[in-house]
C-alpha atoms as a PDB file:
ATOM      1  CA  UNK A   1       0.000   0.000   0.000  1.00  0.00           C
ATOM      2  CA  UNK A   2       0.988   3.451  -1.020  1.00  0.00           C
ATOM      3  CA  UNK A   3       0.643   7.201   0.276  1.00  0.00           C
ATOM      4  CA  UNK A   4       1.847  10.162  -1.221  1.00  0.00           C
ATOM      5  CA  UNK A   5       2.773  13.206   1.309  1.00  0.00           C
ATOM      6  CA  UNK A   6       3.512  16.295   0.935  1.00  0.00           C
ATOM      7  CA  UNK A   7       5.010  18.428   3.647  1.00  0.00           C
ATOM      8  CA  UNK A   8       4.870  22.186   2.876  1.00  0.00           C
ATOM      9  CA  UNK A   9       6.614  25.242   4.798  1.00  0.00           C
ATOM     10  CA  UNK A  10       5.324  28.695   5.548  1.00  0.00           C
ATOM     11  CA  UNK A  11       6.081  29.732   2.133  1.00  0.00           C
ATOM     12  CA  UNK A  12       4.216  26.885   0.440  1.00  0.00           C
ATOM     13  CA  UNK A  13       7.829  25.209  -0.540  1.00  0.00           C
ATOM     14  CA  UNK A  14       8.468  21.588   0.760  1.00  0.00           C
ATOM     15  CA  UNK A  15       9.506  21.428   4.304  1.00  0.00           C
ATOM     16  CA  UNK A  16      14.022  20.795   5.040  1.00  0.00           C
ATOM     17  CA  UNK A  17      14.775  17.036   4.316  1.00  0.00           C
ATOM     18  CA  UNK A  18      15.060  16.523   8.130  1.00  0.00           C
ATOM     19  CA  UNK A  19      11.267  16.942   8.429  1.00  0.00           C
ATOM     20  CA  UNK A  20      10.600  14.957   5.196  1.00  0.00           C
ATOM     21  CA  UNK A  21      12.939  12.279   6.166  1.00  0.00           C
ATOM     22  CA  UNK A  22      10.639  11.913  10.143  1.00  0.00           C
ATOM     23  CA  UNK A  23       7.895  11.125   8.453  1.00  0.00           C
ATOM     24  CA  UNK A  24       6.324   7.366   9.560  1.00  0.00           C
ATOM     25  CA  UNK A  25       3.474   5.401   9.197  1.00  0.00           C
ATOM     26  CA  UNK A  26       1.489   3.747  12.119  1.00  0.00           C
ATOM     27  CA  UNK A  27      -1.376   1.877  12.496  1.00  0.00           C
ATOM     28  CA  UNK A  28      -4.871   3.380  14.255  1.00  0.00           C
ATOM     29  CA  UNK A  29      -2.881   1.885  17.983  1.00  0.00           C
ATOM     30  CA  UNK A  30      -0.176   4.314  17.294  1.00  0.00           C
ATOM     31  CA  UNK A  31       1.647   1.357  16.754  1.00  0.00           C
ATOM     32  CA  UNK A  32       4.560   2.207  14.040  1.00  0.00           C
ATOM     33  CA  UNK A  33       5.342   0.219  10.604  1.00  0.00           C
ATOM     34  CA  UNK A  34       8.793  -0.210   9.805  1.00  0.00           C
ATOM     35  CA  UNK A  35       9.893   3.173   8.039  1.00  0.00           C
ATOM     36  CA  UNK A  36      10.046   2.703   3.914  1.00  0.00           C
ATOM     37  CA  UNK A  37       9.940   6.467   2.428  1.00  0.00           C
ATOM     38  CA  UNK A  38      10.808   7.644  -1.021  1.00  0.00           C
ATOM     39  CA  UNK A  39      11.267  11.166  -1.424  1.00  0.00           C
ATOM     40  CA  UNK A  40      11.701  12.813  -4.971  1.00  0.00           C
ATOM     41  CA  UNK A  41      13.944  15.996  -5.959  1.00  0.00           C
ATOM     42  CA  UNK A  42      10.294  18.029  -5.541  1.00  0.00           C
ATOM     43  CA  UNK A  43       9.788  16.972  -2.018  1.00  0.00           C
ATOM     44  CA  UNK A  44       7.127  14.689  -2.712  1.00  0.00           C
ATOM     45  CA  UNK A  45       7.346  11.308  -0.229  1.00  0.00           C
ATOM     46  CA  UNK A  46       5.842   8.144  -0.832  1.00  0.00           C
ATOM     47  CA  UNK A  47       5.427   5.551   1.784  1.00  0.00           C
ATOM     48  CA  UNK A  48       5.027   1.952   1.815  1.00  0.00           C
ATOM     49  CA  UNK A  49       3.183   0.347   4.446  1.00  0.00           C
ATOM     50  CA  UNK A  50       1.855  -2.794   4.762  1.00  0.00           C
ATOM     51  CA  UNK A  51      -1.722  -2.214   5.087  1.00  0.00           C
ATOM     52  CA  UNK A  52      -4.143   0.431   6.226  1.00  0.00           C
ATOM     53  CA  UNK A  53      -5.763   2.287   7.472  1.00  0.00           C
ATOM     54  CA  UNK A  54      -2.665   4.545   8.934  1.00  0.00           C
ATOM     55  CA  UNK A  55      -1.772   7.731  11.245  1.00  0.00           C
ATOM     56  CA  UNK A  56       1.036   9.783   9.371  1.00  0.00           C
ATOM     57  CA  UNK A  57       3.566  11.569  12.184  1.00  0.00           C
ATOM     58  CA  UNK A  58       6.043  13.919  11.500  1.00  0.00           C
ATOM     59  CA  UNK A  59       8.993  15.525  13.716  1.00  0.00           C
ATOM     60  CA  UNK A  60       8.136  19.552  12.445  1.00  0.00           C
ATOM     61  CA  UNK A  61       8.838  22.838  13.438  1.00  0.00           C
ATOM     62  CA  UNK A  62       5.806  24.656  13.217  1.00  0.00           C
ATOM     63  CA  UNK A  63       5.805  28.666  13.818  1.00  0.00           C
ATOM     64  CA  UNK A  64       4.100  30.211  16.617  1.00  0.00           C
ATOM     65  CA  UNK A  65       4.199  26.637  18.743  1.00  0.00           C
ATOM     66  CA  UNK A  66       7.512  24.493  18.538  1.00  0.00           C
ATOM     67  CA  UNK A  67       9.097  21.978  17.424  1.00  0.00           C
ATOM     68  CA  UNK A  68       7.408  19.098  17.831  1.00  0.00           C
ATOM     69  CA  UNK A  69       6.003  15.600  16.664  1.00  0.00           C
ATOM     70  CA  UNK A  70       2.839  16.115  14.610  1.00  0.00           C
ATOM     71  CA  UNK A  71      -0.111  13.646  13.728  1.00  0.00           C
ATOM     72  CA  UNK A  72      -2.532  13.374  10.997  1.00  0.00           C
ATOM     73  CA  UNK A  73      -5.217  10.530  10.682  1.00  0.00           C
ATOM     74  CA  UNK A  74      -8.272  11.940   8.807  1.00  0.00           C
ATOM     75  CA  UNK A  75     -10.202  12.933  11.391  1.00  0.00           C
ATOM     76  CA  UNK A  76      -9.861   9.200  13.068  1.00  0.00           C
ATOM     77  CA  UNK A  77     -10.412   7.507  10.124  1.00  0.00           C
ATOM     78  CA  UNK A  78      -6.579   7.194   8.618  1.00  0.00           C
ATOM     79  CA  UNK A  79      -5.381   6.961   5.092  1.00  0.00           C
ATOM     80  CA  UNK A  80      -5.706   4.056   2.572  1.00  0.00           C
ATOM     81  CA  UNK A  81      -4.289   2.825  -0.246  1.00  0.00           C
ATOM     82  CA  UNK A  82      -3.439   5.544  -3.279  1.00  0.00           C
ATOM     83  CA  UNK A  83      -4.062   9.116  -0.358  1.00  0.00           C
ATOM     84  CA  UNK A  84      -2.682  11.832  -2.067  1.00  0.00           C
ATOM     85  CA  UNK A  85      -1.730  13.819   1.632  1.00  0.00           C
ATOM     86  CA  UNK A  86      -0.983  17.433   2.131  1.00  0.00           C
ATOM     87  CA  UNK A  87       0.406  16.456   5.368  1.00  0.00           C
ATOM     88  CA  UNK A  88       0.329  20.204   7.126  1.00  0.00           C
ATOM     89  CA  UNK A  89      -3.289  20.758   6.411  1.00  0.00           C
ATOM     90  CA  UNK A  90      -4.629  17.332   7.033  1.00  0.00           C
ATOM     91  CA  UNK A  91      -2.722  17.536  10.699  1.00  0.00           C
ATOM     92  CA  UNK A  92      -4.354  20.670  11.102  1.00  0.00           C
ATOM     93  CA  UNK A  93      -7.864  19.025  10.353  1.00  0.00           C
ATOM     94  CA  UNK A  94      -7.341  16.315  12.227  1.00  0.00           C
ATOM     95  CA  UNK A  95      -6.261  18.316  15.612  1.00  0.00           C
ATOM     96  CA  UNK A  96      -9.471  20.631  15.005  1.00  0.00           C
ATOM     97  CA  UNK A  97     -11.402  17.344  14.844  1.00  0.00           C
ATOM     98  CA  UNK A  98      -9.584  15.839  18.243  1.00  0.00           C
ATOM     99  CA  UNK A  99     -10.709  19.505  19.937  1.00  0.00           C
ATOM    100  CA  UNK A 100     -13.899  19.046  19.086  1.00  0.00           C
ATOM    101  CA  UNK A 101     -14.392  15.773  20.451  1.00  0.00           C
ATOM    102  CA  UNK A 102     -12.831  16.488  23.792  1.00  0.00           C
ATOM    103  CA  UNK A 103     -15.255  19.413  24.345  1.00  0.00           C
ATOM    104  CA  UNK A 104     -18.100  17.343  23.195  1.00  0.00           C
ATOM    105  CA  UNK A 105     -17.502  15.475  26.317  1.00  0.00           C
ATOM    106  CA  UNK A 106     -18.802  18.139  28.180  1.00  0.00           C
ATOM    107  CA  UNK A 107     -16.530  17.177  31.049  1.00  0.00           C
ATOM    108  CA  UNK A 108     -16.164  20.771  31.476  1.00  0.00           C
ATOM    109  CA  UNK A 109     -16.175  24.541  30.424  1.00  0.00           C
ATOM    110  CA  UNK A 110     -13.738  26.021  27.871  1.00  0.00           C
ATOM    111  CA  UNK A 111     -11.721  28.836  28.555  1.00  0.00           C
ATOM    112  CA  UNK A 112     -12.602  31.922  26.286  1.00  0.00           C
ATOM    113  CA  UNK A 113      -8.870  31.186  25.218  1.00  0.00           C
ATOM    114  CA  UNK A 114      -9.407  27.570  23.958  1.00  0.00           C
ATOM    115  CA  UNK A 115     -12.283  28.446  22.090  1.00  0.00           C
ATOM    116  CA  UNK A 116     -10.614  31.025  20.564  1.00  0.00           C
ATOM    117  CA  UNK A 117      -7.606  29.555  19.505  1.00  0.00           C
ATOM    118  CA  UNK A 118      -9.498  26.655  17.995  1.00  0.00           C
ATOM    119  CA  UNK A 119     -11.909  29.531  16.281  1.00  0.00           C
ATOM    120  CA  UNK A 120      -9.005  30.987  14.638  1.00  0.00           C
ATOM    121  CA  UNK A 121      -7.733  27.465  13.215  1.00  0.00           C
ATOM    122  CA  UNK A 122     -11.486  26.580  11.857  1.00  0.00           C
ATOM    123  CA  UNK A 123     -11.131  29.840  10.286  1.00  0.00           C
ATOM    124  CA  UNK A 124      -7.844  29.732   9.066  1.00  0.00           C
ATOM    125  CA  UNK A 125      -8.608  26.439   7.488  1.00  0.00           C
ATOM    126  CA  UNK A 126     -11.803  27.643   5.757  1.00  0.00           C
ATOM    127  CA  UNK A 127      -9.522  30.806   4.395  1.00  0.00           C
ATOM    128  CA  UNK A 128      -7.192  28.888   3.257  1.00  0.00           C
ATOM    129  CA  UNK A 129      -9.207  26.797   0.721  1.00  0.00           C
ATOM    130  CA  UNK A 130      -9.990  30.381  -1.331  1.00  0.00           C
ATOM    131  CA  UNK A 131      -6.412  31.636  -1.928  1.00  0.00           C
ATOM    132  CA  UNK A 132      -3.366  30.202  -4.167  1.00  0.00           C
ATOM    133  CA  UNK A 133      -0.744  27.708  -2.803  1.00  0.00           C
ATOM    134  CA  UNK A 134       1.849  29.701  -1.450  1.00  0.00           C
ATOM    135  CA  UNK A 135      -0.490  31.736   0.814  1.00  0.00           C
ATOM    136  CA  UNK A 136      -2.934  28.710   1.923  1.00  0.00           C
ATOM    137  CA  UNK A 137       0.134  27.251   2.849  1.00  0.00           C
ATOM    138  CA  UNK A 138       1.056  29.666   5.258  1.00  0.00           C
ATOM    139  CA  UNK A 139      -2.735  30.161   6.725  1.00  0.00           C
ATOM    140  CA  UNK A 140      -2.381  25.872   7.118  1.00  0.00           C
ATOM    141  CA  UNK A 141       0.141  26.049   9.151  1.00  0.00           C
ATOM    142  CA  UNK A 142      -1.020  28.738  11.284  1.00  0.00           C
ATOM    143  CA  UNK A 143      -4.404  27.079  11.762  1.00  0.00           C
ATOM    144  CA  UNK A 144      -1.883  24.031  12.673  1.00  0.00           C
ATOM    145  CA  UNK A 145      -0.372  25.887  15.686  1.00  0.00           C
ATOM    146  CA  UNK A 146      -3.907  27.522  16.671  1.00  0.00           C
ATOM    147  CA  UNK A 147      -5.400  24.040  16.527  1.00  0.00           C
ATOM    148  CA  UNK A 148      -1.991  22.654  18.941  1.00  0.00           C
ATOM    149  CA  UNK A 149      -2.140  25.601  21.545  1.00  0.00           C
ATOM    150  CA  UNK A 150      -6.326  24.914  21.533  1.00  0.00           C
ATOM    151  CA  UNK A 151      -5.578  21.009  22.135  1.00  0.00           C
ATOM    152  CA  UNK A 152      -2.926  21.780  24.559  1.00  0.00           C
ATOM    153  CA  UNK A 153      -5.436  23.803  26.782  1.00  0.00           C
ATOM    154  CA  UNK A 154      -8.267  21.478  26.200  1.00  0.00           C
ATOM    155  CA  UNK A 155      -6.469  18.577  28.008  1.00  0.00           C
ATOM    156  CA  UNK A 156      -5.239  20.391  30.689  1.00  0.00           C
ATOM    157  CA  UNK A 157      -8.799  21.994  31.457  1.00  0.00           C
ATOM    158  CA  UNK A 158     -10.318  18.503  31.162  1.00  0.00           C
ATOM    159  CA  UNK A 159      -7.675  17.307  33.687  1.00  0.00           C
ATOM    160  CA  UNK A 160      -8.305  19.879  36.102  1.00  0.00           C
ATOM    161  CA  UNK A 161     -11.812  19.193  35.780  1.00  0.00           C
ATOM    162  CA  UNK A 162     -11.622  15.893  36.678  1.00  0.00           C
ATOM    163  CA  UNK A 163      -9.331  16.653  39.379  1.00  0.00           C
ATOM    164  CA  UNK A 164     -11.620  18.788  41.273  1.00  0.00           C
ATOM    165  CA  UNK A 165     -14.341  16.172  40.862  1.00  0.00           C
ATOM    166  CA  UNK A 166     -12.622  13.923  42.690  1.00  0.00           C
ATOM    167  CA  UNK A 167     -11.605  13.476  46.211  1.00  0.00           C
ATOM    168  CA  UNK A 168      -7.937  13.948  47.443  1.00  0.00           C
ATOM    169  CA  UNK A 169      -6.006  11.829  47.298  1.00  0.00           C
ATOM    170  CA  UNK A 170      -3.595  10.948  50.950  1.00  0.00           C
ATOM    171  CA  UNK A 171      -0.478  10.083  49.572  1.00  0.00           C
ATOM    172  CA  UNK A 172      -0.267  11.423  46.655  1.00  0.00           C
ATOM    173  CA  UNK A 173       3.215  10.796  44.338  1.00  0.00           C
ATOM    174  CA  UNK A 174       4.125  13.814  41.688  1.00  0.00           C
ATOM    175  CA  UNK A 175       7.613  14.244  40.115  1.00  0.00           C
ATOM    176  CA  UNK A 176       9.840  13.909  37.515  1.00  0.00           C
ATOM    177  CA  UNK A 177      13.107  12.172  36.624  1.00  0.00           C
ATOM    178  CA  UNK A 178      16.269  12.725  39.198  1.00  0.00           C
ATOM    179  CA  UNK A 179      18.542  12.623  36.174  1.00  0.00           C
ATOM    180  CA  UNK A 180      19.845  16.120  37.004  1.00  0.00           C
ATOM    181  CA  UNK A 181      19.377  18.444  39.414  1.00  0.00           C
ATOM    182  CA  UNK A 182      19.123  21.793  38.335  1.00  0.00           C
ATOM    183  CA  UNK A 183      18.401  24.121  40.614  1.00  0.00           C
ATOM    184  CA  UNK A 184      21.500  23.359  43.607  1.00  0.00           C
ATOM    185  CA  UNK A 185      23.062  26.495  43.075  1.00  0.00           C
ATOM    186  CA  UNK A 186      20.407  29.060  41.925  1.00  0.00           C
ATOM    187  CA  UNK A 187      18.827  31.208  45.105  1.00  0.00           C
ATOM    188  CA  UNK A 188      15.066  30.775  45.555  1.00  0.00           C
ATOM    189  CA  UNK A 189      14.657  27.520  42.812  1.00  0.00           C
ATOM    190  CA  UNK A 190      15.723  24.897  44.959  1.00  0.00           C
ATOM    191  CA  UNK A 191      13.153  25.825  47.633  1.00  0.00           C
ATOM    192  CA  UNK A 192      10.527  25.986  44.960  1.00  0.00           C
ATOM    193  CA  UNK A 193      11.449  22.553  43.076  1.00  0.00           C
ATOM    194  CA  UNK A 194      11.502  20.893  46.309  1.00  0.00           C
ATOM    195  CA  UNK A 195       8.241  22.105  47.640  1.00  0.00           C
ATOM    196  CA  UNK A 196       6.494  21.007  44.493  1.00  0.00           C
ATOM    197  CA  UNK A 197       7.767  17.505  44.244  1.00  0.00           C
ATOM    198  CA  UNK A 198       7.861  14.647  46.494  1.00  0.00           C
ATOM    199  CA  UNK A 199       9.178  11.799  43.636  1.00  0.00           C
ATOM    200  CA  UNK A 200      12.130  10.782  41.834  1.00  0.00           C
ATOM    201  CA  UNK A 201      12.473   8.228  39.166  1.00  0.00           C
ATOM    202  CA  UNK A 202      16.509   7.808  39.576  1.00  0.00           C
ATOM    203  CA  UNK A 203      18.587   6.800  36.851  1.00  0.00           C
ATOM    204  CA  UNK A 204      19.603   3.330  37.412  1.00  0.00           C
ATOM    205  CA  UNK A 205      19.380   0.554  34.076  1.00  0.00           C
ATOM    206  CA  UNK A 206      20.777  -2.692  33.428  1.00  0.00           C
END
């Protein structure tokens, strides 16, 4: 089975080979497929994968967010045999569709914030689709990091939602990894990293 990606910049011109070359297949799971990618001269990357439907993931630097790893699966349904993917706005789609099911939930109320970032990416979206290539390029990927800041705030409402609906808890472990501690010489963080966690996961491996 075949897919075709594309993976276009700000200016509409194919994303730095880096990018192109982080592109993967998985299955629905999240479960990876072996990486097999062709890319041409143009930019243009076909994957093989063994069968479908897929998620497409990509390492990307977007503007206005970060650099981070990017998903696009159709809006839950994932890509057959023969999709012809512009990777950028499909991952865009497909975060505006995750949004929307998270608030559908109802699990809590949106912050004026969240629903205005993922406004501004349903917008950006619909703009794009009446303007040439180089310019609906650049509104795709700013609907991209609208719809990532509106997720980002959507789960972490959600969380504290469910937090609050729920009774403490005695006990309660929260930390990080001990690989490193970075605050033994700086005035005033120590105190503050300490008082906020209680856990450690220490470095020690076979």
């Amino acid at each position: 089975m075949n897919i075709t990606v594309k993976i276009l910049n700000v200016c509409g011109e194919s994303a730095g080979r880096n990018e192109l070359w982080s592109l993967f297949a998985s299955d629905m799971n999240y479960v990876p497929w072996r990486r097999k990618n062709e890319i041409s001269r143009e930019g243009t990357i076909t994957l093989t994968v063994p069968g479908g439907p897929v998620i497409l993931q990509a390492k990307l630097l977007i503007p206005g967010y970060g650099f981070m790893w990017v998903s696009a699966d159709n809006r839950g349904e994932g890509y057959g045999d023969g999709a012809n993917v512009e990777f950028i706005r499909e991952a865009a789609l497909s975060r505006v569709h995750e949004v929307r099911q998270v608030l559908a939930g109802k699990e809590f109320i949106p912050s004026a914030k969240c629903r205005s970032f993922l406004s501004d990416a349903e917008t950006l979206l619909k703009l794009a689709e009446t303007f040439a290539a180089q310019k609906a390029a650049e509104l795709n990927i700013t609907a991209l990091a609208a719809g990532l800041w509106a997720g980002d705030l959507a789960v972490v409402e959600r969380s504290r939602a469910r937090i609050a609906a729920r009774p403490k808890r005695e006990n309660f472990l929260f930390g990080c990894s001990g690989f490193q501690y970075p605050y033994q010489n700086e005035e005033g963080k120590k105190e503050i990293f300490d008082s906020l966690f209680n856990y450690a996961t220490l470095p020690f491996y076979l």
